[in-house]
N, C-alpha and C. Protein backbone atom coordinates (compact mmCIF):
# COMPACT_ATOMS: atom_id res chain seq x y z
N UNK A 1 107.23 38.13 12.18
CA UNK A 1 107.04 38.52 13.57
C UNK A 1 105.66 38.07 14.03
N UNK A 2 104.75 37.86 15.38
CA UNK A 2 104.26 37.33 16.15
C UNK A 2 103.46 38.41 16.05
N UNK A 3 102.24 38.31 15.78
CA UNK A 3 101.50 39.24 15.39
C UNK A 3 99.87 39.07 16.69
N UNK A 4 99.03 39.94 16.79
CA UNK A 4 98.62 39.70 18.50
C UNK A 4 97.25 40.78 17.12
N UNK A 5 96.15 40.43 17.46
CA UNK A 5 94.94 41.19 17.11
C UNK A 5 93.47 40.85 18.40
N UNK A 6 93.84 42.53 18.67
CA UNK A 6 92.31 42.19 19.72
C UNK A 6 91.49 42.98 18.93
N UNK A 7 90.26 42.46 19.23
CA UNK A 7 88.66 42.50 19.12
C UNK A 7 88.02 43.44 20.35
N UNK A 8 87.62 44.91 20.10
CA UNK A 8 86.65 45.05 21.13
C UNK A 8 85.28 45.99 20.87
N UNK A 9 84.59 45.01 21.28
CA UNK A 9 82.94 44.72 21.02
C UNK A 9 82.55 46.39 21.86
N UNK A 10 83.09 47.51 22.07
CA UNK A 10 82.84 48.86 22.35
C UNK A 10 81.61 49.46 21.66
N UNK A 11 80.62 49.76 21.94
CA UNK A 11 80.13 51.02 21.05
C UNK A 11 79.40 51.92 21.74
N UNK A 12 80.51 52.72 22.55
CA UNK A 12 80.66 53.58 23.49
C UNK A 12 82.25 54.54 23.64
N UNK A 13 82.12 55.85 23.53
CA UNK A 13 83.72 56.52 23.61
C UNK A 13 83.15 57.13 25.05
N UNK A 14 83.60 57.16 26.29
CA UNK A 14 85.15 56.50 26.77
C UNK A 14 84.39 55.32 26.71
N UNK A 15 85.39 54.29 26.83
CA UNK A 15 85.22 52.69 26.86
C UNK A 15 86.31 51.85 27.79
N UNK A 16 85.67 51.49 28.81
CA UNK A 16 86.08 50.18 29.97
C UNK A 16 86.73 48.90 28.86
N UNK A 17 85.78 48.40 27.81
CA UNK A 17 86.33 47.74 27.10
C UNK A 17 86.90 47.86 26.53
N UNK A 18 87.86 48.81 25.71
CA UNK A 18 88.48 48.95 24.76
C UNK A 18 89.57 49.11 25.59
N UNK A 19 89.67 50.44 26.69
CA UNK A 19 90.61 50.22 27.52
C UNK A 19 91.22 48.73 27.70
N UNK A 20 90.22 48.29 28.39
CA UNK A 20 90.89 46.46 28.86
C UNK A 20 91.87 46.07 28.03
N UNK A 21 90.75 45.57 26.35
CA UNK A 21 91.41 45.34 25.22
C UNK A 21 92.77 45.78 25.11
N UNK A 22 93.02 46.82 25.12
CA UNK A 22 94.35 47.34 25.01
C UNK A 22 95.43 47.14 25.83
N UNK A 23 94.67 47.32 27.34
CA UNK A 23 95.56 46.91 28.27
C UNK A 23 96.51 45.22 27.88
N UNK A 24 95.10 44.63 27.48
CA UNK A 24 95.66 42.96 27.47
C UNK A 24 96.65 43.02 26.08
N UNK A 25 96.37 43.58 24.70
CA UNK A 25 97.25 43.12 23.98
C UNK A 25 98.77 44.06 24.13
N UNK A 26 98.82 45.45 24.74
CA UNK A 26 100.08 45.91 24.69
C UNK A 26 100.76 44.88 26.15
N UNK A 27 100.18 44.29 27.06
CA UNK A 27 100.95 43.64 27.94
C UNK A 27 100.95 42.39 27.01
N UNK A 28 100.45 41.61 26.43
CA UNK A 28 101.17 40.34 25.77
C UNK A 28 102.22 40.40 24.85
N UNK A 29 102.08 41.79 23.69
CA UNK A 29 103.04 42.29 22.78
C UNK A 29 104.03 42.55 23.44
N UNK A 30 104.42 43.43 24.83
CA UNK A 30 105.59 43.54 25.47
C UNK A 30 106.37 42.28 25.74
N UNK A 31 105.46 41.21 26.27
CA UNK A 31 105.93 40.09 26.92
C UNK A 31 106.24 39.00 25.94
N UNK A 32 106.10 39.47 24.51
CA UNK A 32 106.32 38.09 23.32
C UNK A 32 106.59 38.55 22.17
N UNK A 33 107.22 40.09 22.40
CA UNK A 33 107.84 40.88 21.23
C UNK A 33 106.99 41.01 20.20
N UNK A 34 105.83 41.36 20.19
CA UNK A 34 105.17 40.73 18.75
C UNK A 34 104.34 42.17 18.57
N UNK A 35 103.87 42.06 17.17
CA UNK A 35 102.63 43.76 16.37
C UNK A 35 101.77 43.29 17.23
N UNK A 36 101.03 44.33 17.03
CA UNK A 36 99.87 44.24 17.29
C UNK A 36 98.64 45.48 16.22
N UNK A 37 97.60 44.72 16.43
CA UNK A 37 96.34 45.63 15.57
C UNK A 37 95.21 45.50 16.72
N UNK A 38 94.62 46.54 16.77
CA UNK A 38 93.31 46.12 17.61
C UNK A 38 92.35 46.55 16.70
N UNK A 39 91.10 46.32 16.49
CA UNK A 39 89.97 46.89 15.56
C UNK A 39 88.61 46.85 16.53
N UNK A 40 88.03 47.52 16.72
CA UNK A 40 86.81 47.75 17.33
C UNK A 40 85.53 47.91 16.22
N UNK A 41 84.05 47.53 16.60
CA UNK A 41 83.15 47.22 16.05
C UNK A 41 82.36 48.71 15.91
N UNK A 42 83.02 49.64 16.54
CA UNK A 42 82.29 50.16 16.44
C UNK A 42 83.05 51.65 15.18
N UNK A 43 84.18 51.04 14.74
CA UNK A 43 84.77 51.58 13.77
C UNK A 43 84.08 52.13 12.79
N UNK A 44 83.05 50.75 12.44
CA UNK A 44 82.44 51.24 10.99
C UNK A 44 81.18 50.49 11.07
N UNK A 45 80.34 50.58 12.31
CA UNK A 45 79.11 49.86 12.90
C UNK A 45 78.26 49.96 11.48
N UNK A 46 77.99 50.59 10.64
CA UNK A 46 76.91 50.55 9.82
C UNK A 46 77.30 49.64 8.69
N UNK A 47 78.90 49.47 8.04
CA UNK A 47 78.98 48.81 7.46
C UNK A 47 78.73 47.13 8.02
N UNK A 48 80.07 46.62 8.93
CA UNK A 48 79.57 45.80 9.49
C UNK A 48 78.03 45.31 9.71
N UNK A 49 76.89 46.01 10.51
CA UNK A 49 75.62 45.45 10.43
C UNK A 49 74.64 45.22 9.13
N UNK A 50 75.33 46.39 7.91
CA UNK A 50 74.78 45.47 6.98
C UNK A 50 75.22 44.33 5.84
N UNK A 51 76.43 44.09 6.51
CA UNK A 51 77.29 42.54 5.95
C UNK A 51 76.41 41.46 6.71
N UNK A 52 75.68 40.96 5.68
CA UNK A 52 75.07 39.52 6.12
C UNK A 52 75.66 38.26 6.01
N UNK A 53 76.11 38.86 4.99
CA UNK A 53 77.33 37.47 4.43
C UNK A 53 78.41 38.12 4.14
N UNK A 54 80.29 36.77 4.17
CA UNK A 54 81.42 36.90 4.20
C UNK A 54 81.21 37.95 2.46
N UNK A 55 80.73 37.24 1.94
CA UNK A 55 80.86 37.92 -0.08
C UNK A 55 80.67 39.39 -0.11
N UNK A 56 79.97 40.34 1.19
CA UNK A 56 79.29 41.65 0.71
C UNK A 56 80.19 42.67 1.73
N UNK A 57 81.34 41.65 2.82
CA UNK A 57 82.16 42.71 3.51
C UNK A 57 82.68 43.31 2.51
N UNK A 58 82.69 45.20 2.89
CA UNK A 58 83.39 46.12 2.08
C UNK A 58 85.06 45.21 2.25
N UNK A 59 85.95 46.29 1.71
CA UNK A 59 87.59 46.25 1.49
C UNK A 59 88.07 46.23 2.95
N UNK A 60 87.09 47.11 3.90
CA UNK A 60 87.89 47.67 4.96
C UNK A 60 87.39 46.11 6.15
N UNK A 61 86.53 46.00 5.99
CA UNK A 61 85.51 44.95 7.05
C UNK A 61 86.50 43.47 6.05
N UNK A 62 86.88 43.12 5.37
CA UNK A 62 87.46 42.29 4.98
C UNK A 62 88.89 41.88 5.33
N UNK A 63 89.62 43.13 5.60
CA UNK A 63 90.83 43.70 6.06
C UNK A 63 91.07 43.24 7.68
N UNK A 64 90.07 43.82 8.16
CA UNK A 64 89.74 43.37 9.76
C UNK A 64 89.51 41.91 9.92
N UNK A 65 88.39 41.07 8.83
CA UNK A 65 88.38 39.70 9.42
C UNK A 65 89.68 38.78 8.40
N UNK A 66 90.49 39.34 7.75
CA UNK A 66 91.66 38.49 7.37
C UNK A 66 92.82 38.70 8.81
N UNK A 67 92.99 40.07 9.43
CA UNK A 67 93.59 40.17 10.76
C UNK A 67 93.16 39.14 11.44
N UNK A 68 91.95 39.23 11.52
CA UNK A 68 91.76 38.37 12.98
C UNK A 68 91.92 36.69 12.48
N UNK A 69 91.16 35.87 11.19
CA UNK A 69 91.84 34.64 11.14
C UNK A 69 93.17 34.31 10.51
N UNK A 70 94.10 35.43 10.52
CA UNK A 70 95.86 35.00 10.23
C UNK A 70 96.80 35.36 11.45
N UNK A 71 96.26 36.38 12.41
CA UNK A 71 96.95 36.58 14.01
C UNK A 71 97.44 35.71 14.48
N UNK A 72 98.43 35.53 15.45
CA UNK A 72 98.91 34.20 15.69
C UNK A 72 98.38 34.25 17.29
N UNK A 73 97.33 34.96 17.85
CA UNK A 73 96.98 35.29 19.34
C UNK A 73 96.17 36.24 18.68
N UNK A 74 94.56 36.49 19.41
CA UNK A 74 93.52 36.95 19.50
C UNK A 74 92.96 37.11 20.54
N UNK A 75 92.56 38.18 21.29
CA UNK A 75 91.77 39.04 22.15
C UNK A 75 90.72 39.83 21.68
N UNK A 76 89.95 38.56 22.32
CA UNK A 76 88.63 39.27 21.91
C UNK A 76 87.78 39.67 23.31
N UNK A 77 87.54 40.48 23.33
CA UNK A 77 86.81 41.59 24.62
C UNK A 77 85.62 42.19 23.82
N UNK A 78 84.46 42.06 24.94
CA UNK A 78 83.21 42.63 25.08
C UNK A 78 82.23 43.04 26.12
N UNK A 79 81.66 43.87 25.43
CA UNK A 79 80.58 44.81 27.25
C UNK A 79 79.95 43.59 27.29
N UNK A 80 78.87 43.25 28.35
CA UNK A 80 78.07 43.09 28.55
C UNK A 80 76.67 43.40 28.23
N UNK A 81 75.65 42.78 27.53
CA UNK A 81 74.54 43.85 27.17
C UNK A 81 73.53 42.54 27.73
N UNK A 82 72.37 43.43 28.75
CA UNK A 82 71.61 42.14 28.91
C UNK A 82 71.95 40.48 28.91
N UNK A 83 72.87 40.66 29.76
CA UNK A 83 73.03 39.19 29.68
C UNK A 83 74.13 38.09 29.07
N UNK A 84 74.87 39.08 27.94
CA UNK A 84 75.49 38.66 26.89
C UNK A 84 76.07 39.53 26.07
N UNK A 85 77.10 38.90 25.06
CA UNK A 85 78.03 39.84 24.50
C UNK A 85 77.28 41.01 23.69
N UNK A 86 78.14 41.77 23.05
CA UNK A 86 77.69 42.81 22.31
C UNK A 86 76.82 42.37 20.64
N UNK A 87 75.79 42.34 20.02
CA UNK A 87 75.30 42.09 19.20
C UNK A 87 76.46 42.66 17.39
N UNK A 88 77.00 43.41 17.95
CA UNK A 88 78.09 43.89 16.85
C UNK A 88 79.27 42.86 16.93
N UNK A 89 79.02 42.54 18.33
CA UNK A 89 80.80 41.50 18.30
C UNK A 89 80.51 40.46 17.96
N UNK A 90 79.54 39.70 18.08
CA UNK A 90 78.81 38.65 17.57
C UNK A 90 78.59 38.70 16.36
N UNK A 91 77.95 39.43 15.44
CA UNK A 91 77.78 39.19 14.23
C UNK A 91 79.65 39.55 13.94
N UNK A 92 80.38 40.55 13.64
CA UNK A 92 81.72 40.25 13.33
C UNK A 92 82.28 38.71 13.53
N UNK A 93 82.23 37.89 14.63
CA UNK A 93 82.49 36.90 14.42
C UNK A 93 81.91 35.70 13.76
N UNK A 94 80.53 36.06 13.63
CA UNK A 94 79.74 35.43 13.11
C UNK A 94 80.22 35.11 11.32
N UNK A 95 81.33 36.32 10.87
CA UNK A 95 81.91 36.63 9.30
C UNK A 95 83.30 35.91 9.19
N UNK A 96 83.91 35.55 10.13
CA UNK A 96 85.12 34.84 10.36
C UNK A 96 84.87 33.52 9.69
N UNK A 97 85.69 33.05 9.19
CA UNK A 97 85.80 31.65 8.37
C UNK A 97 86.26 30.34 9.58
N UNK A 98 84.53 29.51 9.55
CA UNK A 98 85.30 28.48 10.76
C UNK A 98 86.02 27.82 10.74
N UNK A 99 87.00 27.58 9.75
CA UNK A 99 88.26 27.27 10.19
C UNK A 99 89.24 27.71 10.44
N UNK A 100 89.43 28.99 10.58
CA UNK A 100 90.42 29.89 10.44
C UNK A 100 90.89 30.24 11.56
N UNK A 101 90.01 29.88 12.85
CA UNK A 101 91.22 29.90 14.13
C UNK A 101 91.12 28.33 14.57
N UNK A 102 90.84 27.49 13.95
CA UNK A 102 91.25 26.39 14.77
C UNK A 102 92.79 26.06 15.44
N UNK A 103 92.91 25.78 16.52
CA UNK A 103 94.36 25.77 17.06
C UNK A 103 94.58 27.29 17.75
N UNK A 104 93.44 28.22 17.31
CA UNK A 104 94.73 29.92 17.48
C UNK A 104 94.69 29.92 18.96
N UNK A 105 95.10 29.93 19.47
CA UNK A 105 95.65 31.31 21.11
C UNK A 105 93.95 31.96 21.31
N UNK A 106 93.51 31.88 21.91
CA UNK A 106 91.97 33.07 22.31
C UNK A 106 92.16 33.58 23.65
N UNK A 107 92.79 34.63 24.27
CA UNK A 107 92.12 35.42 25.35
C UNK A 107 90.56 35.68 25.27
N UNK A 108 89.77 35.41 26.18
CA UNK A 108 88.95 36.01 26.23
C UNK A 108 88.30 36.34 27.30
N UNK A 109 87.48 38.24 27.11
CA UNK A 109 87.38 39.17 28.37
C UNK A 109 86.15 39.56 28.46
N UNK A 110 85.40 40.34 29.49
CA UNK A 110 84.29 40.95 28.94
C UNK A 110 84.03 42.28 30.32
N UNK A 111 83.72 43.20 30.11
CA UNK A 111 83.05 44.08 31.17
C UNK A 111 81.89 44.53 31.29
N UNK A 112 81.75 45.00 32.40
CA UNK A 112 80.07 45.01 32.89
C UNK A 112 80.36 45.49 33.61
N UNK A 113 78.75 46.18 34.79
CA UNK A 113 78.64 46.76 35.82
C UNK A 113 78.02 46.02 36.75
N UNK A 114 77.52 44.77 36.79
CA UNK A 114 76.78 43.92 37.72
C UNK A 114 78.03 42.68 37.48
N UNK A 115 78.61 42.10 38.79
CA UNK A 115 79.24 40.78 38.57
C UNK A 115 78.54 39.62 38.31
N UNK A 116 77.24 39.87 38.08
CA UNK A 116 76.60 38.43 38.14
C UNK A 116 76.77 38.06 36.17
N UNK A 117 77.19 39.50 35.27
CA UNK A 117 77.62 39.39 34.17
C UNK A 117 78.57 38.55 33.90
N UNK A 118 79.36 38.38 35.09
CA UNK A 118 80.49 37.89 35.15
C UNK A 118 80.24 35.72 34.41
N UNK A 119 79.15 35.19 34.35
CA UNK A 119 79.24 34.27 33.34
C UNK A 119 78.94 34.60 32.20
N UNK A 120 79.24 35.43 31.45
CA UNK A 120 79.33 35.61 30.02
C UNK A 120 80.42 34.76 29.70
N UNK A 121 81.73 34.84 30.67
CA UNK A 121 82.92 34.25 29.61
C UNK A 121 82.82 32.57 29.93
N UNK A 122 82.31 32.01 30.80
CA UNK A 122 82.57 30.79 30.83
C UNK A 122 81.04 30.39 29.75
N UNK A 123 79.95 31.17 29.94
CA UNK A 123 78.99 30.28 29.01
C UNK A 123 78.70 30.69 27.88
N UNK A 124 78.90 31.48 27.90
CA UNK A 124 79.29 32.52 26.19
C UNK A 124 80.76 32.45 25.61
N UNK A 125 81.92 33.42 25.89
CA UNK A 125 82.79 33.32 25.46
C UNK A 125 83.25 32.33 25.01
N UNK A 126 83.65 30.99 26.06
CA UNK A 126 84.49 30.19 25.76
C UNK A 126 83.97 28.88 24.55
N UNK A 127 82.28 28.91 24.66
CA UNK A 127 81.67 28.18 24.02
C UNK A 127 81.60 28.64 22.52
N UNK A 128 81.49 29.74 22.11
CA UNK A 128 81.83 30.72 21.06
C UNK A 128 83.31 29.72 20.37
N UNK A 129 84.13 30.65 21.17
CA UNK A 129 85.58 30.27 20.35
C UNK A 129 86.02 28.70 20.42
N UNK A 130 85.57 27.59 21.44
CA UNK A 130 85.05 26.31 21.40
C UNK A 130 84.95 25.96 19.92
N UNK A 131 83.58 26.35 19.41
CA UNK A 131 83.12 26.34 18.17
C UNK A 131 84.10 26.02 17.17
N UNK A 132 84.96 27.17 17.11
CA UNK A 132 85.76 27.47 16.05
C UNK A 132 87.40 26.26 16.23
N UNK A 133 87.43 25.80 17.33
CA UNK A 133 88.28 24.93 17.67
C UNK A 133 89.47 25.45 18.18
N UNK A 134 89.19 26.72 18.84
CA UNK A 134 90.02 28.03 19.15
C UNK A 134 91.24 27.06 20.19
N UNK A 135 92.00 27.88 20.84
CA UNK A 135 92.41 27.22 22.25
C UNK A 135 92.38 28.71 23.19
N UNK A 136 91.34 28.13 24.10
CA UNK A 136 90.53 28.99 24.82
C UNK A 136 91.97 28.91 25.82
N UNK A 137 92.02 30.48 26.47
CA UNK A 137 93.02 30.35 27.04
C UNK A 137 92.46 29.73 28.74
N UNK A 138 92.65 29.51 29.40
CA UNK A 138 92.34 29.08 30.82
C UNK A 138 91.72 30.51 31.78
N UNK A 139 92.48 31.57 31.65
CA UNK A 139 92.00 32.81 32.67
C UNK A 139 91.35 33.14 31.28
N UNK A 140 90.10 33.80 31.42
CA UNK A 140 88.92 34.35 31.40
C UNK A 140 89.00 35.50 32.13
N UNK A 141 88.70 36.65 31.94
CA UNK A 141 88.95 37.75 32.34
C UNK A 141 87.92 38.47 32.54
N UNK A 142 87.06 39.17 33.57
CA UNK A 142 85.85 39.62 34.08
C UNK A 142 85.88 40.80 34.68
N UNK A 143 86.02 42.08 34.17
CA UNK A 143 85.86 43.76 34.92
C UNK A 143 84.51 44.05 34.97
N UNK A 144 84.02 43.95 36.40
CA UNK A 144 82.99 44.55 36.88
C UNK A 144 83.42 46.35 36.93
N UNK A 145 82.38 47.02 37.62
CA UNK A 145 82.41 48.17 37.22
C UNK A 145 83.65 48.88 38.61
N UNK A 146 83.75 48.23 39.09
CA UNK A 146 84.76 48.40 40.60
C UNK A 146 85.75 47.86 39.98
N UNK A 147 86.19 46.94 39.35
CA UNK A 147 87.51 46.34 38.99
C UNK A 147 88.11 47.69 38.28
N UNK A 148 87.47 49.07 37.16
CA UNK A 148 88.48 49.93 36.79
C UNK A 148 87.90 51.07 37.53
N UNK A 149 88.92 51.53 38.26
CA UNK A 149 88.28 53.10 38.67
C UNK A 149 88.68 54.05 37.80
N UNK A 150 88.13 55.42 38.26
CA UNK A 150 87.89 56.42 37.09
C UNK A 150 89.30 57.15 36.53
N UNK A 151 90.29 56.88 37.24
CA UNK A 151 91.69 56.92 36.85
C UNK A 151 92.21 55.56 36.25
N UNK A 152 91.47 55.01 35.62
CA UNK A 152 91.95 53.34 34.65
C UNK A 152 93.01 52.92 35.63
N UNK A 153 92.65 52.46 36.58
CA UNK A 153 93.60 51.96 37.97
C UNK A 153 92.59 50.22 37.50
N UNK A 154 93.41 49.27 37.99
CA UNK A 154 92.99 48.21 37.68
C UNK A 154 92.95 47.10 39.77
N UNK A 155 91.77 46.74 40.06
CA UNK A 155 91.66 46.18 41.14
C UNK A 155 92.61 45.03 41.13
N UNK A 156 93.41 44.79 42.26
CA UNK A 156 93.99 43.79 42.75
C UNK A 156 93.43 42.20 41.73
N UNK A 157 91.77 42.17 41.89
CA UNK A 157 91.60 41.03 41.37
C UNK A 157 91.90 40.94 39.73
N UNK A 158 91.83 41.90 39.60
CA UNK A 158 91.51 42.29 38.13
C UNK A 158 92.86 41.67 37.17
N UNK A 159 93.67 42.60 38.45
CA UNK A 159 95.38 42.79 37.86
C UNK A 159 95.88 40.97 38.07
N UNK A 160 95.66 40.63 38.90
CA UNK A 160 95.86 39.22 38.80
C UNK A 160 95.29 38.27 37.73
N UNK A 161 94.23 38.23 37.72
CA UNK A 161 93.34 37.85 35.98
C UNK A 161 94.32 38.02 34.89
N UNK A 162 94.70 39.45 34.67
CA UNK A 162 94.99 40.08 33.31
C UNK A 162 96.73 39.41 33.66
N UNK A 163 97.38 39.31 35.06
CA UNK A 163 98.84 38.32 34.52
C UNK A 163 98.67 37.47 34.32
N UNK A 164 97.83 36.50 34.58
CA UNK A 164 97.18 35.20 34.42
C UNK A 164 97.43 35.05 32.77
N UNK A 165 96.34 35.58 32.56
CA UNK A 165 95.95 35.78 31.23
C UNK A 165 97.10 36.16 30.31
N UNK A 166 98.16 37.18 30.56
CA UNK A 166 99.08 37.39 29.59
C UNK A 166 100.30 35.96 29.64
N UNK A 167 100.76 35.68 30.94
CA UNK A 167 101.52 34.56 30.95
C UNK A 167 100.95 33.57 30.55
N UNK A 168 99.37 32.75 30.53
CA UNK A 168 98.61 31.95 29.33
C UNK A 168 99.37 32.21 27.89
N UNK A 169 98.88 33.03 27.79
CA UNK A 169 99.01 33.59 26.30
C UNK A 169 100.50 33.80 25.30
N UNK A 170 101.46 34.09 26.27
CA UNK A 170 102.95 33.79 26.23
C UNK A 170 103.45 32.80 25.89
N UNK A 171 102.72 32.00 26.93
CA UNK A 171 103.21 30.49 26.61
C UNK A 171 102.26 29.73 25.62
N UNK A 172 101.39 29.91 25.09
CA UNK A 172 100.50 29.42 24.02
C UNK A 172 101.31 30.29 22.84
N UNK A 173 101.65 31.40 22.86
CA UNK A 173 102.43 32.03 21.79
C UNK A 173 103.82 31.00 21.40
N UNK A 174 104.47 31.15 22.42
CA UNK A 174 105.78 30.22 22.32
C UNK A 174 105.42 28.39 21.97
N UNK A 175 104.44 28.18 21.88
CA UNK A 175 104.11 26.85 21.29
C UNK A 175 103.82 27.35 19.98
N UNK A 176 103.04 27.89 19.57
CA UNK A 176 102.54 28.28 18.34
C UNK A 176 103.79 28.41 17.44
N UNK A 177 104.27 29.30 17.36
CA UNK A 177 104.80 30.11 17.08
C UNK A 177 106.88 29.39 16.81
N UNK A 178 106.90 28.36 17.78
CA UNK A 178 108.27 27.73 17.49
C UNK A 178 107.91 26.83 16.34
């Protein structure tokens, strides 16, 4: 089965991002029948920050980055911090084996409270999973702090992004994946 793992760079309960995260992989899993796992960084923040290298991830932090380079679609979502992604989501990917998504499916999202955050995903994100030889999906996905209101209601622009983004991802699934 078609297996879907998002990433979210949270380390904050309630969370805009994790919300998102979720939002995006249970709407792609509906739309392409497929599992899903999500894992957040902030699960086991102390282990993670002191994995310097792939050799010293515990059982559990090893578990998480074999999910994310065998998924057949990856969503990876992150806050905004100064400028740029989350320093936890970054080093997690930083433990990923670079070859291990070449070709994969990449959604990628990020939230914030200023839209001018809003180039994280074209000069960060996409250059990131670039790297890895990902296939960056085309919608890029950007929740300013107005895009979710306090009832997780999603703005017109928002909601358009995130179909964007799941019908991308559908159809990058259905290539993959035949």
């Amino acid at each position: 089965m078609t297996r879907i793992v998002g990433i979210s760079g949270h380390v904050s309960v309630p969370s805009r991002t994790l919300w998102l995260t979720q939002q995006l992989v249970d709407r792609i899993a509906l739309a392409a029948n497929a599992d899903i796992q999500i894992h957040s960084v902030i699960d086991d923040p102390a282990d993670l920050g002191r994995t310097l290298e792939r050799k010293q991830a515990s059982p559990r932090l090893e578990a998480v980055l074999r999910d994310i380079e065998t998924c057949d679609l990856l969503v990876a979502v992150t806050p905004v911090y100064k400028g740029s992604y989350a320093g936890l989501f970054k080093h997690l990917i930083d433990l990923v084996d670079m070859k291990a998504l070449t070709a994969r499916p990449v959604v990628v999202a990020a939230t914030g409270y200023a839209e001018r955050h809003a180039g994280v995903i074209d000069h960060l994100m996409r250059p990131l999973f670039a790297f890895f030889g990902a296939e960056v999906m085309v919608s890029g996905i950007y929740a300013g702090k107005a895009d979710i209101d306090d009832h997780q209601q999603m703005s017109p622009t928002l909601q358009a992004a995130v179909d964007a983004a799941v019908q991308q991802a559908v159809r990058a699934l259905g290539r993959t994946t035949s």
